[in-house]
Each structure stands twice: as C-alpha cells, then as structure tokens.
C-alpha atoms as a PDB file:
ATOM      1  CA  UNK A   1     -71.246  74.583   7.734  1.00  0.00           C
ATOM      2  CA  UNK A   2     -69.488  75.370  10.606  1.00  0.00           C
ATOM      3  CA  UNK A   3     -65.997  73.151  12.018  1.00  0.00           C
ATOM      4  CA  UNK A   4     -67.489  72.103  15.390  1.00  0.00           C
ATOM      5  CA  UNK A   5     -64.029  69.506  16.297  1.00  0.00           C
ATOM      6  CA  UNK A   6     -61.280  68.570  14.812  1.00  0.00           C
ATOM      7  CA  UNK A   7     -58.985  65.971  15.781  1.00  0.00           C
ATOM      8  CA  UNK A   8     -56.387  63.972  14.181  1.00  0.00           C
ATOM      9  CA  UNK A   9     -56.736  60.053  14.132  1.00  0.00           C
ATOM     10  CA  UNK A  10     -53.689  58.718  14.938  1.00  0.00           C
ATOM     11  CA  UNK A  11     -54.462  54.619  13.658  1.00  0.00           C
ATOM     12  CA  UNK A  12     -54.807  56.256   9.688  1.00  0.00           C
ATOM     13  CA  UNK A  13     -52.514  59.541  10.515  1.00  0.00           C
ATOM     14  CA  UNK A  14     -55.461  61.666   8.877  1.00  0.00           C
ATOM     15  CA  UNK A  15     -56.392  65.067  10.390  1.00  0.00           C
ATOM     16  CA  UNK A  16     -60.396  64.574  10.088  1.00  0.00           C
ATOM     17  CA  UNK A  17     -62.910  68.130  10.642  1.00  0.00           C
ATOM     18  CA  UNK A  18     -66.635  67.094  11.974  1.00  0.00           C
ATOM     19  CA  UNK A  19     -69.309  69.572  11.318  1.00  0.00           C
ATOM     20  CA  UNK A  20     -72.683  69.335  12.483  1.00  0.00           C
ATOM     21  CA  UNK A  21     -75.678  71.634  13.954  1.00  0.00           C
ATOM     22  CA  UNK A  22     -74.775  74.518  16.186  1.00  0.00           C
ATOM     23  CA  UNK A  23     -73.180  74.055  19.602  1.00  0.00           C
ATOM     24  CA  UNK A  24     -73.185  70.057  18.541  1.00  0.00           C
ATOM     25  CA  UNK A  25     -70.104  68.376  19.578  1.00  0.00           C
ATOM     26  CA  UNK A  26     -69.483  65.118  17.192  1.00  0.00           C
ATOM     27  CA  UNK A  27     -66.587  64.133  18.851  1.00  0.00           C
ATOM     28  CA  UNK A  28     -62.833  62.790  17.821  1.00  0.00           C
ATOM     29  CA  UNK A  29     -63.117  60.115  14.797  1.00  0.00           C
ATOM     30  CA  UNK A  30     -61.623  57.057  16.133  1.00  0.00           C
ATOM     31  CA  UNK A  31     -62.325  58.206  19.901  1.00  0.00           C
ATOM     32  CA  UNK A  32     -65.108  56.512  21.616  1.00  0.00           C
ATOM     33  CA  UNK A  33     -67.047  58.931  23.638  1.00  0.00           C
ATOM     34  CA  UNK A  34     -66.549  57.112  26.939  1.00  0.00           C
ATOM     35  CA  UNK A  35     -62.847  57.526  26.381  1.00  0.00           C
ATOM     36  CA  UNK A  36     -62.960  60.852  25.259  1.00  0.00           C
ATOM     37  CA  UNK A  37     -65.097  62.187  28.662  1.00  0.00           C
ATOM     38  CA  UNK A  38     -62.134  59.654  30.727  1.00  0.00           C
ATOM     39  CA  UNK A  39     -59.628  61.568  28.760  1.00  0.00           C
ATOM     40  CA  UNK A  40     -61.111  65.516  29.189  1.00  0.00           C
ATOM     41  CA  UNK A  41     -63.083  65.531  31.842  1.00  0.00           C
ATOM     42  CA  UNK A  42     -61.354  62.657  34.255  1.00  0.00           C
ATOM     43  CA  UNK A  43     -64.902  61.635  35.804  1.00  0.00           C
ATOM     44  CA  UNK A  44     -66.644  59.011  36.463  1.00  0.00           C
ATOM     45  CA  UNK A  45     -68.366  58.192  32.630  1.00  0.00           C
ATOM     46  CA  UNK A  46     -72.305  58.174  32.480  1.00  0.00           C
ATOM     47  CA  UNK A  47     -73.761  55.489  31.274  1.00  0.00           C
ATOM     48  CA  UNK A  48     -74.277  55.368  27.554  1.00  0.00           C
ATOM     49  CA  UNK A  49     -77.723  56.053  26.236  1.00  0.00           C
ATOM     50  CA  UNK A  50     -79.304  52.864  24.526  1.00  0.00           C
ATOM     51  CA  UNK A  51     -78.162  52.760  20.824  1.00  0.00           C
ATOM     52  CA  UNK A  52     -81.385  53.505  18.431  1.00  0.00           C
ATOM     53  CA  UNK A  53     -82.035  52.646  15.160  1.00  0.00           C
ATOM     54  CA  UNK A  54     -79.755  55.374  13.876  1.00  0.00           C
ATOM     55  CA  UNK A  55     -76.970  54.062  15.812  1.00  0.00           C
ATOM     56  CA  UNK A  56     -77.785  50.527  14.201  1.00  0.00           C
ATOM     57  CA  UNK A  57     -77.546  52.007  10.243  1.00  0.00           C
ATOM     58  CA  UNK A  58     -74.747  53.923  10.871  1.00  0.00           C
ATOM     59  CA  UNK A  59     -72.472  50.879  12.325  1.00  0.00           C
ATOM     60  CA  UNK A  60     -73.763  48.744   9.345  1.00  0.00           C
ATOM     61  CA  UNK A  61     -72.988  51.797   6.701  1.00  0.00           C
ATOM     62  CA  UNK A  62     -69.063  51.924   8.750  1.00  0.00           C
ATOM     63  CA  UNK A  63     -68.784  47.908   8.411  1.00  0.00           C
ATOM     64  CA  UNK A  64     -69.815  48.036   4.836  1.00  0.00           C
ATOM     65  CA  UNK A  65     -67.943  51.146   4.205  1.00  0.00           C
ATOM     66  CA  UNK A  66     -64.601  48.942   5.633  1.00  0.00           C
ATOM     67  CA  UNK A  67     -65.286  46.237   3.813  1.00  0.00           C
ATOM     68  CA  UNK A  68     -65.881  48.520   0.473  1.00  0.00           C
ATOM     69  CA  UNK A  69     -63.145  50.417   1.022  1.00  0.00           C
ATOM     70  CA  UNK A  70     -60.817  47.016   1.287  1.00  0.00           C
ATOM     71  CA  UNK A  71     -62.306  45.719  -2.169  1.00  0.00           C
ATOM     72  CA  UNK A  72     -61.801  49.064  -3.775  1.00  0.00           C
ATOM     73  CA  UNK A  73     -57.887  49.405  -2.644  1.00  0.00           C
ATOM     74  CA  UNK A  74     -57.288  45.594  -3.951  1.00  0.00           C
ATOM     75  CA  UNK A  75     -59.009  46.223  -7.172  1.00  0.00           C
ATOM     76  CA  UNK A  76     -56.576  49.545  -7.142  1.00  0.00           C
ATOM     77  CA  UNK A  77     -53.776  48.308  -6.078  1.00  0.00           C
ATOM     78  CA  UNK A  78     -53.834  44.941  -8.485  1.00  0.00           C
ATOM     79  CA  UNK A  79     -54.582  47.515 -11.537  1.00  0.00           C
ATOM     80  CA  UNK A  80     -51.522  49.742 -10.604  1.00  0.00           C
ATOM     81  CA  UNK A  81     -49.241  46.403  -9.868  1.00  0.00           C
ATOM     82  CA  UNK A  82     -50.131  45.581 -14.111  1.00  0.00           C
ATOM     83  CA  UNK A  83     -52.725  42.510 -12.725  1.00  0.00           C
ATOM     84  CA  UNK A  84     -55.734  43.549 -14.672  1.00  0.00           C
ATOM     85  CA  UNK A  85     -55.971  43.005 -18.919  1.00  0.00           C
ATOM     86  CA  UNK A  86     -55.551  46.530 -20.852  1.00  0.00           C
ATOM     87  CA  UNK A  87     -59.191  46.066 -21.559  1.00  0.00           C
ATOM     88  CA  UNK A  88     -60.348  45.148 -18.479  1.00  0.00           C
ATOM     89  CA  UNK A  89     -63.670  47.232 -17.584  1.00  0.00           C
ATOM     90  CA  UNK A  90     -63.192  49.978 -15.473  1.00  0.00           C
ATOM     91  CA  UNK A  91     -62.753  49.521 -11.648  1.00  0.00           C
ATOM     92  CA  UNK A  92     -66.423  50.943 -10.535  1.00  0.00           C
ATOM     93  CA  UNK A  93     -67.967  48.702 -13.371  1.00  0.00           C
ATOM     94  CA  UNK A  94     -66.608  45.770 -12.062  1.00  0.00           C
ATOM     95  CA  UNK A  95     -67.341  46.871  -8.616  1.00  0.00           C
ATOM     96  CA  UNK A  96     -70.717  46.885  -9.422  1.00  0.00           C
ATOM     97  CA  UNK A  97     -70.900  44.050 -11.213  1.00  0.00           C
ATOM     98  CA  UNK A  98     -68.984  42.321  -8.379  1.00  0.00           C
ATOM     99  CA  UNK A  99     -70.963  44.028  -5.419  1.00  0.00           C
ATOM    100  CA  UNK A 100     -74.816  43.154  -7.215  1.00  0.00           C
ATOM    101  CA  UNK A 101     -73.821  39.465  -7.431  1.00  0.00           C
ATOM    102  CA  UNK A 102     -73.246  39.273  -3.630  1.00  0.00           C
ATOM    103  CA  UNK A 103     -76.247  40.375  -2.403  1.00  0.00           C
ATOM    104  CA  UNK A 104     -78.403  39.285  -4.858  1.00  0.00           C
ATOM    105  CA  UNK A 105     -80.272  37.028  -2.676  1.00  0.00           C
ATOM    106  CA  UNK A 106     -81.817  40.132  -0.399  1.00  0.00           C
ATOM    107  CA  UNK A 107     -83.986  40.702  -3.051  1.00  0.00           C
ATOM    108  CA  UNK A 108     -85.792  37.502  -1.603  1.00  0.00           C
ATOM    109  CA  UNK A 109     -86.324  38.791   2.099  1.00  0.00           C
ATOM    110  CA  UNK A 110     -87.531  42.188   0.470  1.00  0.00           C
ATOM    111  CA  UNK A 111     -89.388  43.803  -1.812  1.00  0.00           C
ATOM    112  CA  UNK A 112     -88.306  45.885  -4.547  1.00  0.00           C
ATOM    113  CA  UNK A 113     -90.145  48.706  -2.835  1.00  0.00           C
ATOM    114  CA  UNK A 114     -87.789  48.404   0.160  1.00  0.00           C
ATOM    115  CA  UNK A 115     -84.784  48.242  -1.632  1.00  0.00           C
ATOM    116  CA  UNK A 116     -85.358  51.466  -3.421  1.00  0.00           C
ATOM    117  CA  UNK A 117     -86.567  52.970  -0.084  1.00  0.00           C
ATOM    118  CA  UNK A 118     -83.316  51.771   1.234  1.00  0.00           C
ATOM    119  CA  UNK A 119     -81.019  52.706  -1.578  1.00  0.00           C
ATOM    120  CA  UNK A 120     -82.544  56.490  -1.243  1.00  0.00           C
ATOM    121  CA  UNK A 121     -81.658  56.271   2.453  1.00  0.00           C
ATOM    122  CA  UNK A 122     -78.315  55.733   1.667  1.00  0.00           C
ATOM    123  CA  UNK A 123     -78.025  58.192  -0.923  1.00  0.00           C
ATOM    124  CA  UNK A 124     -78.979  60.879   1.339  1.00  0.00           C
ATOM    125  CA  UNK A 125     -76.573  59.700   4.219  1.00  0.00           C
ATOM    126  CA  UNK A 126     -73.445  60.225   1.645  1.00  0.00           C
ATOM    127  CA  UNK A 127     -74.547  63.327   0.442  1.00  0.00           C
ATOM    128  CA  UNK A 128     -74.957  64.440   4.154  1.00  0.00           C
ATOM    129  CA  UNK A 129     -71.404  62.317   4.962  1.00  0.00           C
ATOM    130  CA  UNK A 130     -70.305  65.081   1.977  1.00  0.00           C
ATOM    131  CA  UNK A 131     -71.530  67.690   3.195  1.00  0.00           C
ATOM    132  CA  UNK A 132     -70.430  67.600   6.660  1.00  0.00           C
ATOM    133  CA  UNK A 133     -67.337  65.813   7.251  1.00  0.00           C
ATOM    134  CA  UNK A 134     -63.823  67.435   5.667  1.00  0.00           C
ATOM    135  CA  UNK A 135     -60.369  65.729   5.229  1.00  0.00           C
ATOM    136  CA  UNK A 136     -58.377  68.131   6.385  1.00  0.00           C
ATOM    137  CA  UNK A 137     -54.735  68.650   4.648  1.00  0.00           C
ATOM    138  CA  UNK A 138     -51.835  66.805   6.187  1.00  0.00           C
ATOM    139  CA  UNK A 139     -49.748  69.661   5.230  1.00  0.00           C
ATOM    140  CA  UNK A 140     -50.731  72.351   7.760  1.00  0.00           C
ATOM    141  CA  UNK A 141     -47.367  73.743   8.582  1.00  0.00           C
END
C-alpha cells in the first residue's frame, strides 16, 4: 500500500498515515473535508455529495468504535489501578461477556442470518481498517 496523506491530529496528538487506491486522497483524520478545501484551497466549498449507505456504516462503526474504545480504557485502567480480583477473567472475556448482554435484544428485529451477514461485514472492514491505515511513530525526529 501506498501513504497517500498524512497528517497529524492535533485533539489525540497522534501522527495518523491514510492509504487508499492510487491518486485517492482520504484526507486529514479529524479534518472535515469542507474545512480542509476552506483551509487549502480558500474557495468557496461545493456542496457535499449526499451521504450513502457507506457513509451511514462507517459513522455507526466510529460511534461504536468510541464508545468501545471508552469501555476498554476503564476496564484497563481499573485493572492497572488494583480494582479487579487476581482471578478476575481476562479483560476481552469480560468484554464479551459484557458487550453480548447489551445487545442481546437485536436478535429479535433480526435474523440469525443477518447477524452473521453483518458480523462478516464487519470483519472485513477491520481487516481493511488494518490494512490501510498506519499509526505513525511520535518519535520522528
């Protein structure tokens, strides 16, 4: 893969690199792209094209992801404070465990057929997340 942009996001301090297809400009993370033309290009900004169903996923994937990532830190933080027993299950067990009991009910508005479907969508959007987005060292000098 190729390093299209790179930018660093100054809200986490983390130099992000965004790789996609050829000649494909992702953008800055953290950068909307109305602000980014503003900010390069000082013209007037083009509309925005209509979000699509992609668009939809991948805000629900970053809302979940933020709201993951906020469990995950507690449950890591607590454990590293002493706050869990010394046989306490391991964090991702409990995660699981924790994570399967709150959305238990959508197995009620769908079928296990969709659920798998979905759960194979998501798989392949982290491996591709892997794949083409690098933390890039905050040691550079």
């Amino acid at each position: 893969m190729t390093v299209i942009d790179s930018a660093r996001d100054e809200r986490f301090q983390m130099p992000v690199a965004i790789s996609g297809a050829a000649g494909e400009s992702l953008g800055w993370w953290g950068v909307d792209s109305t602000s980014r033309r503003l900010l390069t290009g000082m013209t007037e900004p083009s509309p925005e094209p209509t979000p699509d169903a992609l668009d939809d996923l991948v805000a629900h994937l970053l809302g979940c992801g933020a709201v993951l990532s906020q469990i995950i830190s507690h449950m890591v933080m607590t454990d590293a404070a002493g706050g869990t027993a010394p046989d306490a299950a391991p964090i991702p067990a409990v995660a699981h465990g924790l994570i399967r009991d709150a959305v238990t009910d959508v197995t009620r508005r769908y079928s296990a057929r969709q659920i798998t479907a979905t759960g194979a969508m998501l798989g392949e959007m982290t491996d591709a997340i892997c794949e083409n987005i690098y933390l890039v060292p905050t040691d550079l000098n």
